[in-house]
C-alpha atoms as a PDB file:
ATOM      1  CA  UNK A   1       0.000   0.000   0.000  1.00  0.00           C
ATOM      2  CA  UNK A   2       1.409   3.737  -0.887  1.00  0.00           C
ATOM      3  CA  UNK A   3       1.505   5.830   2.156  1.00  0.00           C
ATOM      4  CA  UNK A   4      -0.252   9.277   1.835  1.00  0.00           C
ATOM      5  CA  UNK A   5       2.313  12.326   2.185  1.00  0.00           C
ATOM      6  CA  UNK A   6       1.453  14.396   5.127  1.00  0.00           C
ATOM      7  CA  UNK A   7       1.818  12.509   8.431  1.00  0.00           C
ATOM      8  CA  UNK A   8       3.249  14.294  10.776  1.00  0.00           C
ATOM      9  CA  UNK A   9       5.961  12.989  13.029  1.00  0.00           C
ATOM     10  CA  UNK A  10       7.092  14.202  16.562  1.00  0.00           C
ATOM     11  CA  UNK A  11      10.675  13.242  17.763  1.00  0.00           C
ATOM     12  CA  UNK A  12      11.339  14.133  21.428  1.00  0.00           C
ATOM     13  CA  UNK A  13      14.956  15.093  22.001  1.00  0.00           C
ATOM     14  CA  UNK A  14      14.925  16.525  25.635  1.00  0.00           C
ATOM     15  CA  UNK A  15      16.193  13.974  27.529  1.00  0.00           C
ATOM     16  CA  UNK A  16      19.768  15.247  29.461  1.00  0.00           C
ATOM     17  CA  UNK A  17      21.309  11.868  28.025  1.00  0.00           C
ATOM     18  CA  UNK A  18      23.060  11.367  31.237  1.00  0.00           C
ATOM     19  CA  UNK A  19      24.538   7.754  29.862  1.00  0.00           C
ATOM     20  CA  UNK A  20      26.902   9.694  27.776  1.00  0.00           C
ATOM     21  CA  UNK A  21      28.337  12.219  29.779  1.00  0.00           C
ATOM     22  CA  UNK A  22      30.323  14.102  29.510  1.00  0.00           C
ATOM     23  CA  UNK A  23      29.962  13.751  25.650  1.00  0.00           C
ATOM     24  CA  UNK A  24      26.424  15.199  26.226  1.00  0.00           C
ATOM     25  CA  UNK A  25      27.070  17.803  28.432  1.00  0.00           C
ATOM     26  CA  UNK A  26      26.842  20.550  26.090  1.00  0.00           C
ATOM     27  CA  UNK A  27      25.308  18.451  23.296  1.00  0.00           C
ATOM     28  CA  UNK A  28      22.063  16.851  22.623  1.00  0.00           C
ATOM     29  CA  UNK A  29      22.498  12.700  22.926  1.00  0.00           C
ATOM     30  CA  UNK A  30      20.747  12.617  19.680  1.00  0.00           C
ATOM     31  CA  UNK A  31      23.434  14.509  17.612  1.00  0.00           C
ATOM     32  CA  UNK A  32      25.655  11.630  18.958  1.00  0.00           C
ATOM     33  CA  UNK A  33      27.275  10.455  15.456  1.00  0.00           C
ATOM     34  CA  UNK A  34      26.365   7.126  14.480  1.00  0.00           C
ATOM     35  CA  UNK A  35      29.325   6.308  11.469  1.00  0.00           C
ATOM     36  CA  UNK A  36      28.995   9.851   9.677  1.00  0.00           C
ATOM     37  CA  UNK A  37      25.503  11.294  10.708  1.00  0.00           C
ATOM     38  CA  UNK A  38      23.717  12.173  13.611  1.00  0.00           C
ATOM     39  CA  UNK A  39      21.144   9.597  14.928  1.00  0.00           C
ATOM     40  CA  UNK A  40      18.222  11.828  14.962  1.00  0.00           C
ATOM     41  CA  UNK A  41      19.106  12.166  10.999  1.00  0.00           C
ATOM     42  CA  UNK A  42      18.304   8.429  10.725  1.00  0.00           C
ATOM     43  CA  UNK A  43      14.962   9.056  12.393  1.00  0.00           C
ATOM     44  CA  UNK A  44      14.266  11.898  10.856  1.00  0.00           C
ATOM     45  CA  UNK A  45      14.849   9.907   7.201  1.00  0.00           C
ATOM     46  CA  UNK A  46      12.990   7.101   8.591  1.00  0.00           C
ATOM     47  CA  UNK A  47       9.855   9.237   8.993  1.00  0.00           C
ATOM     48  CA  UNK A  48       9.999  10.843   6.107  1.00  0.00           C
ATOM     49  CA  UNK A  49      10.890   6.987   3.865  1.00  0.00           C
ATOM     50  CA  UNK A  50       6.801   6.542   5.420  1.00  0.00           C
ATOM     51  CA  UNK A  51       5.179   9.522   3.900  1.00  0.00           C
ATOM     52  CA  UNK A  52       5.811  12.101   6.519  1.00  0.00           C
ATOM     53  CA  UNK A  53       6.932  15.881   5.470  1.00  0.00           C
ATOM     54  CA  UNK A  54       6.218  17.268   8.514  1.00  0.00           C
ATOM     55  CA  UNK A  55       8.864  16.766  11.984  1.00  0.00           C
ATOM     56  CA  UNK A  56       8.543  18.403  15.091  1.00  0.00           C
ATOM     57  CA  UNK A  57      11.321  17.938  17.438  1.00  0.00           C
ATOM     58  CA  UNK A  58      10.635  18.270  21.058  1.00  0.00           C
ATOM     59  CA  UNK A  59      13.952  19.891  22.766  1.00  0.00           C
ATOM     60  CA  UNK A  60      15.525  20.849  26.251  1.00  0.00           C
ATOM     61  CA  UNK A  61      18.260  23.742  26.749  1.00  0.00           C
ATOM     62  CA  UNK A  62      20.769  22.253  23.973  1.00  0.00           C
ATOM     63  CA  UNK A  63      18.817  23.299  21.426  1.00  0.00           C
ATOM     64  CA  UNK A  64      20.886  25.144  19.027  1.00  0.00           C
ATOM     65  CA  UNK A  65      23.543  21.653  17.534  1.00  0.00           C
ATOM     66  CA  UNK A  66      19.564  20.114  16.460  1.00  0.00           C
ATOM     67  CA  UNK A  67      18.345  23.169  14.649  1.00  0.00           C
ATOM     68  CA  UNK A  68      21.495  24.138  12.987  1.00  0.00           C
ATOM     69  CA  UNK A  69      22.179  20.335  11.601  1.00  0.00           C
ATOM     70  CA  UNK A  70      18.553  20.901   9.992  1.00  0.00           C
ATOM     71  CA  UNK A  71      19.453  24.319   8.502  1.00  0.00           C
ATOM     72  CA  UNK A  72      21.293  25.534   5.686  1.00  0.00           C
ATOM     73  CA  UNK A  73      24.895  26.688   5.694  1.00  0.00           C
ATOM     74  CA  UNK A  74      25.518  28.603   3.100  1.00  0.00           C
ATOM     75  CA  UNK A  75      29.590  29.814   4.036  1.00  0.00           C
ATOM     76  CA  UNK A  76      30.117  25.703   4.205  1.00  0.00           C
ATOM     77  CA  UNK A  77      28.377  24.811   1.507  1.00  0.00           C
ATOM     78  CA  UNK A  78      29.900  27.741  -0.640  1.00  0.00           C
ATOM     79  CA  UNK A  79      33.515  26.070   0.572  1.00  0.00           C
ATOM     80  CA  UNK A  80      32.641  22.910  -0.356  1.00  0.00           C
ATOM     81  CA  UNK A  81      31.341  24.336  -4.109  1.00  0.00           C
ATOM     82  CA  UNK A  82      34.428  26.256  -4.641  1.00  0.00           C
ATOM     83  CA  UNK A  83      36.515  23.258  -3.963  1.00  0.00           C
ATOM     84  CA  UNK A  84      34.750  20.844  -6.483  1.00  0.00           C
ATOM     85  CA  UNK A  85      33.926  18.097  -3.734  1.00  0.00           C
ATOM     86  CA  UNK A  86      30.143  17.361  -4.490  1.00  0.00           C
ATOM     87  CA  UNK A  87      29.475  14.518  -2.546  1.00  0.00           C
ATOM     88  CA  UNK A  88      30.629  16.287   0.737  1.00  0.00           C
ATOM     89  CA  UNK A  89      28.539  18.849  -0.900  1.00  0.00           C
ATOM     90  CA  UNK A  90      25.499  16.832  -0.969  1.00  0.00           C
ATOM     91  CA  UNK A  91      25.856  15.354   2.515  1.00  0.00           C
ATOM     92  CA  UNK A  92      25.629  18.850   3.756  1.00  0.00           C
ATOM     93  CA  UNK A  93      22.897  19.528   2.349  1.00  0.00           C
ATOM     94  CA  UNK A  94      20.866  16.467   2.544  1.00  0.00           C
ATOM     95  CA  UNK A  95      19.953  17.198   6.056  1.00  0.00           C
ATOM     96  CA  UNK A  96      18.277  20.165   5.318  1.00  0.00           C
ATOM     97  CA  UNK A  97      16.320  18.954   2.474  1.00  0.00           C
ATOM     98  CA  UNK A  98      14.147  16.190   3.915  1.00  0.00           C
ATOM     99  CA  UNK A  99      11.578  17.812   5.722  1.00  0.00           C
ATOM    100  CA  UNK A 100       9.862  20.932   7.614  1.00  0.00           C
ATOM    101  CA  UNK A 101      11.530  20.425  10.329  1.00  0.00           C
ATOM    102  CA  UNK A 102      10.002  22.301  13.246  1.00  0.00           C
ATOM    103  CA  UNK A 103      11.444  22.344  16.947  1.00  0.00           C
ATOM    104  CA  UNK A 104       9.747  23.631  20.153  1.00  0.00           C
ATOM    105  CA  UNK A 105      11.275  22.854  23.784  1.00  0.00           C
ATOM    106  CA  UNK A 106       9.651  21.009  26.427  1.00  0.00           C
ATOM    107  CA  UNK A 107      10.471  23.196  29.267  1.00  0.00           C
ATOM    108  CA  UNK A 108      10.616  20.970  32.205  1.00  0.00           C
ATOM    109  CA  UNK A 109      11.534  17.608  31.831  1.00  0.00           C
ATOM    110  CA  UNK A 110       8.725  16.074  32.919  1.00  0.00           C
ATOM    111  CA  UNK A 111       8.457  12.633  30.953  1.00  0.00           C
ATOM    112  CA  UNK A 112       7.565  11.441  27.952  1.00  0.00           C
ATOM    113  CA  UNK A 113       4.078  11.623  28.199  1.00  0.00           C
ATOM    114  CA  UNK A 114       5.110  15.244  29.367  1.00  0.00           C
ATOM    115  CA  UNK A 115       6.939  15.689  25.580  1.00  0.00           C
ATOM    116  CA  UNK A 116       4.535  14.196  23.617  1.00  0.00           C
ATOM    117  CA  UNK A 117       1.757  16.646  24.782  1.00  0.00           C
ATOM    118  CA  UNK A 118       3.923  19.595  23.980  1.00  0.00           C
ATOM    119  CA  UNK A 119       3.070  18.151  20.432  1.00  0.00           C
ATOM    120  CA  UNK A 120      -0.664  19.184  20.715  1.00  0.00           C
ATOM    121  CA  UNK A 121      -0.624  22.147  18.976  1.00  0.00           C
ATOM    122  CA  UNK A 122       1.429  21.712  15.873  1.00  0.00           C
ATOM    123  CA  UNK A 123      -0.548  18.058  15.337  1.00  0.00           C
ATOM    124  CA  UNK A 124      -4.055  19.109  15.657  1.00  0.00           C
ATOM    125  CA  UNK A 125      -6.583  16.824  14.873  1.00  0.00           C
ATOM    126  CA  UNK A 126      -4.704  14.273  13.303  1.00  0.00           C
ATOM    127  CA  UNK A 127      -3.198  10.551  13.441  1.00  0.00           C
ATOM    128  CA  UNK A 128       0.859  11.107  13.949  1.00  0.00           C
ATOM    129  CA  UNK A 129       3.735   9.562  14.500  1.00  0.00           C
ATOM    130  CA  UNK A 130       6.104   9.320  17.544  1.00  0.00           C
ATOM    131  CA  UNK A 131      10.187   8.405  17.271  1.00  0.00           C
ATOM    132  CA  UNK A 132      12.197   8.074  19.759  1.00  0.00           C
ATOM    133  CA  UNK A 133      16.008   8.389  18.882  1.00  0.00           C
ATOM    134  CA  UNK A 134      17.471   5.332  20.458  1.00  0.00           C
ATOM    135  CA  UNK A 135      16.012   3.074  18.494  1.00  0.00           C
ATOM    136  CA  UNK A 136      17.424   3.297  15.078  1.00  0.00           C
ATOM    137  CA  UNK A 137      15.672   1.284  12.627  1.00  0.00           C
ATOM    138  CA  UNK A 138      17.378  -0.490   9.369  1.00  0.00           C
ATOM    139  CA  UNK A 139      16.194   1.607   6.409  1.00  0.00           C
ATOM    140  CA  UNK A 140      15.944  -1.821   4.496  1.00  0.00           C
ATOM    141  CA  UNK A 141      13.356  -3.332   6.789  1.00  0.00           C
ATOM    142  CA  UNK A 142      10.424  -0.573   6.854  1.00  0.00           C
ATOM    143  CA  UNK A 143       8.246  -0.312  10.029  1.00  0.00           C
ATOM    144  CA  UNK A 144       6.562   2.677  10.288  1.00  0.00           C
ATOM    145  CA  UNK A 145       5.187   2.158   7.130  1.00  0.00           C
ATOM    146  CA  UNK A 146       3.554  -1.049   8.361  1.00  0.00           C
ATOM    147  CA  UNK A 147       2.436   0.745  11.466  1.00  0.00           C
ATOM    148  CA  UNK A 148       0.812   3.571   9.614  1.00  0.00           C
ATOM    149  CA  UNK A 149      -1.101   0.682   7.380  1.00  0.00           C
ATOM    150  CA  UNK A 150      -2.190  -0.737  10.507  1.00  0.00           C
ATOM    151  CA  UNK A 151      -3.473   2.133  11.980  1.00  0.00           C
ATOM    152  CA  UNK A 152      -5.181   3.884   8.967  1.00  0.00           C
ATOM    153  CA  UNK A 153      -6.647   0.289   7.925  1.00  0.00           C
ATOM    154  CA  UNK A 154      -8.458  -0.512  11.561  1.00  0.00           C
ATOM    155  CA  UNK A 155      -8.487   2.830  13.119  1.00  0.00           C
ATOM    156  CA  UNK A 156      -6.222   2.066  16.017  1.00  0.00           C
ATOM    157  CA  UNK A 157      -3.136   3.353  18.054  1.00  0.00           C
ATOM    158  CA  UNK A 158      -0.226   1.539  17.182  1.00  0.00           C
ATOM    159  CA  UNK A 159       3.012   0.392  19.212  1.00  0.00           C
ATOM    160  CA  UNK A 160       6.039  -1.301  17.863  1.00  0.00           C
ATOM    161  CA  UNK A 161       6.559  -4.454  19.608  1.00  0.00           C
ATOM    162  CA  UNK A 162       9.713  -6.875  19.488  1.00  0.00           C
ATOM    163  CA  UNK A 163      10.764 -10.286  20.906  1.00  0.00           C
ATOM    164  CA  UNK A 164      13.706 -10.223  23.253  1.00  0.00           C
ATOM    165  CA  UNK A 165      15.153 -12.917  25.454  1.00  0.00           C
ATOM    166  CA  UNK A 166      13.138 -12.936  28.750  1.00  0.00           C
ATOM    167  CA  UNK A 167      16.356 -12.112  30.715  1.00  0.00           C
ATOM    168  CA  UNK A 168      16.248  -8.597  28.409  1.00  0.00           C
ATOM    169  CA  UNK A 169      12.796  -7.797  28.954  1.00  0.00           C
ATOM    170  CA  UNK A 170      13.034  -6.203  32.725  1.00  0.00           C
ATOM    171  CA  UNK A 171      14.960  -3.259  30.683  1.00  0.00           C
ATOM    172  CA  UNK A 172      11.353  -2.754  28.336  1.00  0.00           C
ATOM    173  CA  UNK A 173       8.299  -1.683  28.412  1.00  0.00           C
ATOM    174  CA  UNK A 174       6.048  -5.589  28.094  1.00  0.00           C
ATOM    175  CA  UNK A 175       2.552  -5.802  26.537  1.00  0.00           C
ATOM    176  CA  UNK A 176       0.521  -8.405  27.080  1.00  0.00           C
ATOM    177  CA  UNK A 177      -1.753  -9.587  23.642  1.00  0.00           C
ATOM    178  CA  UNK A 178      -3.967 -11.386  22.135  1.00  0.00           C
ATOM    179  CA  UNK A 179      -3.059 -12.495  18.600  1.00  0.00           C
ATOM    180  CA  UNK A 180      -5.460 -11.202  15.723  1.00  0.00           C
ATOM    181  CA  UNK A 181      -5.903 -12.858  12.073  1.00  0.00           C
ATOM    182  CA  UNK A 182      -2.895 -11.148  10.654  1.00  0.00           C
ATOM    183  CA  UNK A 183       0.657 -12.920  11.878  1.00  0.00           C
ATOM    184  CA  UNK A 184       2.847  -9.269  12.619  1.00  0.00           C
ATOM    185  CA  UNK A 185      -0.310  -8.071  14.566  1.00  0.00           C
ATOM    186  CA  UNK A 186      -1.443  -8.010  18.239  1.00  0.00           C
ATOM    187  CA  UNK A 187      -3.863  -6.921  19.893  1.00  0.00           C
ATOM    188  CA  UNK A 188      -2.532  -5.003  23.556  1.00  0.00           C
ATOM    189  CA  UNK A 189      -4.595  -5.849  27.280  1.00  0.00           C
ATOM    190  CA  UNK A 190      -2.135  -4.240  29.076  1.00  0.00           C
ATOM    191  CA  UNK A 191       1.163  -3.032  29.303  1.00  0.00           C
ATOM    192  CA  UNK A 192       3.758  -3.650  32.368  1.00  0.00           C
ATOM    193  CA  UNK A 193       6.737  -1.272  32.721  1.00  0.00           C
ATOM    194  CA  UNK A 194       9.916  -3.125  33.275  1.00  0.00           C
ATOM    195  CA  UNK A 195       8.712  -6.461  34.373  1.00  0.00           C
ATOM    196  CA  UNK A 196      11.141  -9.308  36.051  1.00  0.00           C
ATOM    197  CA  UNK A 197      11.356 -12.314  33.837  1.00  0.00           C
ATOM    198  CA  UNK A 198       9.174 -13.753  36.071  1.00  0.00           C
ATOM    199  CA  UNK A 199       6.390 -11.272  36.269  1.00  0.00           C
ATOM    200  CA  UNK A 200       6.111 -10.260  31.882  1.00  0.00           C
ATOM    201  CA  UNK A 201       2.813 -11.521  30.712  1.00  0.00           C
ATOM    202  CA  UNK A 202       5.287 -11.969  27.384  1.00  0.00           C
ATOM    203  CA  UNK A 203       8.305 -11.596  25.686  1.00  0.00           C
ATOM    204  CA  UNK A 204       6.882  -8.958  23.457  1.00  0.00           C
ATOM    205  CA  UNK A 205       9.088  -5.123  24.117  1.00  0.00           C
ATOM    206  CA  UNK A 206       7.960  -1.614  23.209  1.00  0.00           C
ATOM    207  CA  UNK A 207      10.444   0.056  20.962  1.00  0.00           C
ATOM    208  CA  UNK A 208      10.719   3.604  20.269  1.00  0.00           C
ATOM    209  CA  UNK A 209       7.760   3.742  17.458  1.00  0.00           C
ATOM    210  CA  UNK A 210       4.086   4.448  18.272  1.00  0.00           C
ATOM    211  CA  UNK A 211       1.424   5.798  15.823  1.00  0.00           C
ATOM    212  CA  UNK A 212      -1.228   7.628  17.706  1.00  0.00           C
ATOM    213  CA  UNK A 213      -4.442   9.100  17.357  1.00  0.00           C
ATOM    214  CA  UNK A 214      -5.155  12.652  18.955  1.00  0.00           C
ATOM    215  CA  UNK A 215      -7.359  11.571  21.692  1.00  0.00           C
ATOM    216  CA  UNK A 216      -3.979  10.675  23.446  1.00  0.00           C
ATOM    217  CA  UNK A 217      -3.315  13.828  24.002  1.00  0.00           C
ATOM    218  CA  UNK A 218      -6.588  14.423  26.400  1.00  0.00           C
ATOM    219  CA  UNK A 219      -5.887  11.030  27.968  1.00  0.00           C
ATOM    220  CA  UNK A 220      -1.964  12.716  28.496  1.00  0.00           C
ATOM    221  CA  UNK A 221      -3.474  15.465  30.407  1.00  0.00           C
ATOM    222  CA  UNK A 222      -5.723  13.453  32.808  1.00  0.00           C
ATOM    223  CA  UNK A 223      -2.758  11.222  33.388  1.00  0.00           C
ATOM    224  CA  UNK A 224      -1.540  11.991  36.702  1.00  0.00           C
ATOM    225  CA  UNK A 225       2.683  11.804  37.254  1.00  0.00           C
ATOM    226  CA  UNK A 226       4.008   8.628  38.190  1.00  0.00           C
ATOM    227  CA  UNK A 227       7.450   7.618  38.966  1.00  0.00           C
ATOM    228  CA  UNK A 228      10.092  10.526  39.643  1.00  0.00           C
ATOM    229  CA  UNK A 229       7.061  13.104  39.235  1.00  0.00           C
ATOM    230  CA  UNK A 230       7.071  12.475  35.605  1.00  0.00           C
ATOM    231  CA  UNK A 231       4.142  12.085  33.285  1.00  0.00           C
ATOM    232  CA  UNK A 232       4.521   8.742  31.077  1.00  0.00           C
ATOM    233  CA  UNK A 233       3.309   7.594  27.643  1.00  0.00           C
ATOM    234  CA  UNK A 234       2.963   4.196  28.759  1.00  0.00           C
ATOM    235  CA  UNK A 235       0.128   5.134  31.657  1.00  0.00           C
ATOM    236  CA  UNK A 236      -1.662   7.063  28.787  1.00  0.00           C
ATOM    237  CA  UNK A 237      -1.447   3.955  26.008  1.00  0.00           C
ATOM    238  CA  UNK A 238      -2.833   1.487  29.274  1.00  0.00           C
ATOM    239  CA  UNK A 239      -5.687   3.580  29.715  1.00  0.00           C
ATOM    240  CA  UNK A 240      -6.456   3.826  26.004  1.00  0.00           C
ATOM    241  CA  UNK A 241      -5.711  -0.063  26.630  1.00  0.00           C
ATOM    242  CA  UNK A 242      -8.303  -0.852  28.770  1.00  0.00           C
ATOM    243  CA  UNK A 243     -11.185   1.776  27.359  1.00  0.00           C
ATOM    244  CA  UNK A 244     -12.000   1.143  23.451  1.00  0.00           C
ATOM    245  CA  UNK A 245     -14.436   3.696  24.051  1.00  0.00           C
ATOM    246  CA  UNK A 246     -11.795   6.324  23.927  1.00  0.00           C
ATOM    247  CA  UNK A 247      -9.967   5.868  20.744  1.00  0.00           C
ATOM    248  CA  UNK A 248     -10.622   2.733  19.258  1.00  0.00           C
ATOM    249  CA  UNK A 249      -8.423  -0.749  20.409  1.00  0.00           C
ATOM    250  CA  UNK A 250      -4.703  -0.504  20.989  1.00  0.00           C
ATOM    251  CA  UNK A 251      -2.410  -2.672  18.331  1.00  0.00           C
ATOM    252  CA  UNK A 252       1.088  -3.737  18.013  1.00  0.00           C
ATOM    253  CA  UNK A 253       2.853  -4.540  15.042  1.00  0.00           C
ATOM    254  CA  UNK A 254       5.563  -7.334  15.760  1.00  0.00           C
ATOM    255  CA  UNK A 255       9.181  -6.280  14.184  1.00  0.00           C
ATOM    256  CA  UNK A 256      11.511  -8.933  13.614  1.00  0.00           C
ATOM    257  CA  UNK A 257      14.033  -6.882  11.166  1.00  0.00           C
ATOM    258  CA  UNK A 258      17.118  -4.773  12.298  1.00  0.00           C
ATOM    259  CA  UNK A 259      17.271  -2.696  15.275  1.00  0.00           C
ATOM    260  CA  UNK A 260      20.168  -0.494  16.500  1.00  0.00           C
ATOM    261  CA  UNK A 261      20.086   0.695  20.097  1.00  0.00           C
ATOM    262  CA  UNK A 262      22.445   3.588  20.252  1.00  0.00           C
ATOM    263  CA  UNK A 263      20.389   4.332  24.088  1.00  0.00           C
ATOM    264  CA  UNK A 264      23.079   1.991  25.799  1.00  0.00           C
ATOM    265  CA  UNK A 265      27.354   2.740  25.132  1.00  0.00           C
ATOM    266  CA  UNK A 266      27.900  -0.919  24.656  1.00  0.00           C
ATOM    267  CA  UNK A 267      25.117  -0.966  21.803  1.00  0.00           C
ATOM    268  CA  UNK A 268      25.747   2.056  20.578  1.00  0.00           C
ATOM    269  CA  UNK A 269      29.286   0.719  19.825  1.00  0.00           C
ATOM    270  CA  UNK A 270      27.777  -2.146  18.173  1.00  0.00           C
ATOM    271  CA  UNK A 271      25.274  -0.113  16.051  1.00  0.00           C
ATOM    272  CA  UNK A 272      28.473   2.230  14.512  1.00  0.00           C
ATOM    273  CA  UNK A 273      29.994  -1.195  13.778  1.00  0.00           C
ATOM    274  CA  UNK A 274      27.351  -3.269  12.449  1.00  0.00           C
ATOM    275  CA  UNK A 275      26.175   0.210  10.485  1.00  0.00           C
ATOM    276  CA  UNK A 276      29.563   0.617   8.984  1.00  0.00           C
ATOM    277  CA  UNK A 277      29.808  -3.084   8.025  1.00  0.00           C
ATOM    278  CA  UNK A 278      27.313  -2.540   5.713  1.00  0.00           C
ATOM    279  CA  UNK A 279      28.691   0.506   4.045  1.00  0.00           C
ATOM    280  CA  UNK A 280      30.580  -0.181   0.513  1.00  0.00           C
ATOM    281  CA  UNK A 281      32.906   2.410   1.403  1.00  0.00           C
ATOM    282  CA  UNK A 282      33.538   0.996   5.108  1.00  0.00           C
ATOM    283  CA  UNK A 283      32.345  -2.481   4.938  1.00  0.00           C
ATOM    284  CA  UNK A 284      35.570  -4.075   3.574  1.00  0.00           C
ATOM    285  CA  UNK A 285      38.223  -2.905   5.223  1.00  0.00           C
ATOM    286  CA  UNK A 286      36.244  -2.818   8.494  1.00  0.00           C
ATOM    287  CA  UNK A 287      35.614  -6.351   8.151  1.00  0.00           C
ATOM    288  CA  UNK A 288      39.029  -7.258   7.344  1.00  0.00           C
ATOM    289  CA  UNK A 289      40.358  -5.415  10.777  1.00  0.00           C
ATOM    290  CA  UNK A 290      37.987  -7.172  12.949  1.00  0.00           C
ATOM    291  CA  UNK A 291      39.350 -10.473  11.629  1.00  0.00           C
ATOM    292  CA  UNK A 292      42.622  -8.929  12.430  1.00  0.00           C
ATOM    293  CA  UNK A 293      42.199  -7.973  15.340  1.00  0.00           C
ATOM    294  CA  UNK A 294      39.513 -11.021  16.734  1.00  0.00           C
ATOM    295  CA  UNK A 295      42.668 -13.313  15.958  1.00  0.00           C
ATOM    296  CA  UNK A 296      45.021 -10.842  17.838  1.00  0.00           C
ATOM    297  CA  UNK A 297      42.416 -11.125  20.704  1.00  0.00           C
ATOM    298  CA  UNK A 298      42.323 -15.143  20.661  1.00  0.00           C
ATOM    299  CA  UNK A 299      46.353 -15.853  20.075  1.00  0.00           C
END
């Protein structure tokens, strides 16, 4: 199915990204370079691969790094021009061709739920999308796409789900389901934040995708703060959850492609290599130093 241009996709980039510091002391954790471009470029290409023309980026203080990469440069791009190099050329400028990219700050970091409702007014009264930046998906395994389908087709929010070992899940959000006629599709009971192995009703985790209908953002401003005062995403998706009545049933669309968490430093280690593996200009001689270096290791 062709996606319909104009879905509009909210990205919230206020988090402190305490993980990283001191790298993101005076820079946002989502202009954190991932091989050659920021992550919240991958996202940001990734929304607009489904049909969206339309990004609002939800910041904190460091605000400046996210709208500049989005912007032109005109005394760089002249440099680059006078010297001939037009792939460095087009790099530059790539950024600031994708999309209307629109940025407003969240104030107080209040939670998710907290970000997403800053969203309100530039959304409207329309379906949208939600990315969050530490979850980098593989261009060549589309899910948005699929989650917009779902939505559009059945009138429904939509959450990405993925299997993970059930010693990983305590570190997700869990949703418990009931399957539906269509084999990448669930249907979400409830949702359990960070269960023990033990205690998940499954192995299904909530990744950083959602496509949600507006009446989330009046269920966001009944929901009261929970943990650490802040106002969560997940309590407003477990009311919608457990009330059909207020915006239709909740759905998850299974993802079994290629996921890069660049949230954790281990993985986002791994993500820069396992990105640059598949590079033509990286790939080779990348793959020949690891086997260099792996038998180094194991002598």
């Amino acid at each position: 199915m062709t996606i319909t241009p104009g879905i509009k996709t909210v990205i919230p980039a206020a988090g402190l990204g305490t993980r990283f510091l001191p790298a993101t002391k005076a820079m946002p954790k989502e202009m954190l370079p991932v091989v050659d471009k920021p992550a919240i470029q991958y996202v940001v290409e990734e929304a607009v691969a489904a049909g969206s023309d339309d990004v609002l980026v939800i910041v904190g203080r460091n605000k400046n790094a996210l709208a500049n990469h989005f912007d032109r440069v005109a005394e760089l791009e002249h440099t680059l021009e006078k010297k001939g190099d037009a792939a460095k050329l087009e790099k530059v400028m790539a950024a600031s061709r994708l999309a209307d990219v629109h940025f407003v700050r969240q104030g107080d970091p209040l939670g998710l739920g907290h970000a997403v409702l800053r969203a309100k007014k530039h959304v409207g009264n329309e379906t949208f999308a939600v990315l969050l930046g530490d979850d980098l998906i593989d261009a060549r395994d589309p899910l948005l796409t699929r989650m917009i389908d779902v939505s559009r087709a059945q009138s429904a929010t939509v959450i990405a789900l993925m299997e993970v070992e059930p010693d990983q899940i305590h570190l997700y959000g869990c949703a418990a389901v009931d399957e539906t006629p269509e084999s990448d599709v669930v249907k979400v009971k409830y949702l359990v934040e960070k269960p023990s192995a033990s205690d998940a009703p499954s192995n299904l985790a909530v990744i950083g995708r959602y496509v949600l209908k507006p009446e989330i953002f009046e269920v966001l401003e009944q929901t009261q703060p929970g943990k650490g005062g802040e106002i969560q995403l997940t309590d407003a998706l477990e009311a919608l959850a457990a009330d059909e009545s207020l915006a239709g049933p909740v759905l998850g669309v299974i993802f079994r492609g290629r996921r890069y968490d660049t949230g954790d430093r281990l993985d986002y280690i791994k993500s820069n290599v396992l990105l640059a593996l598949d590079r033509e200009d990286l790939g080779p001689a990348l793959e020949s130093w690891l086997k260099e270096l792996t038998g180094r290791l194991s002598a």
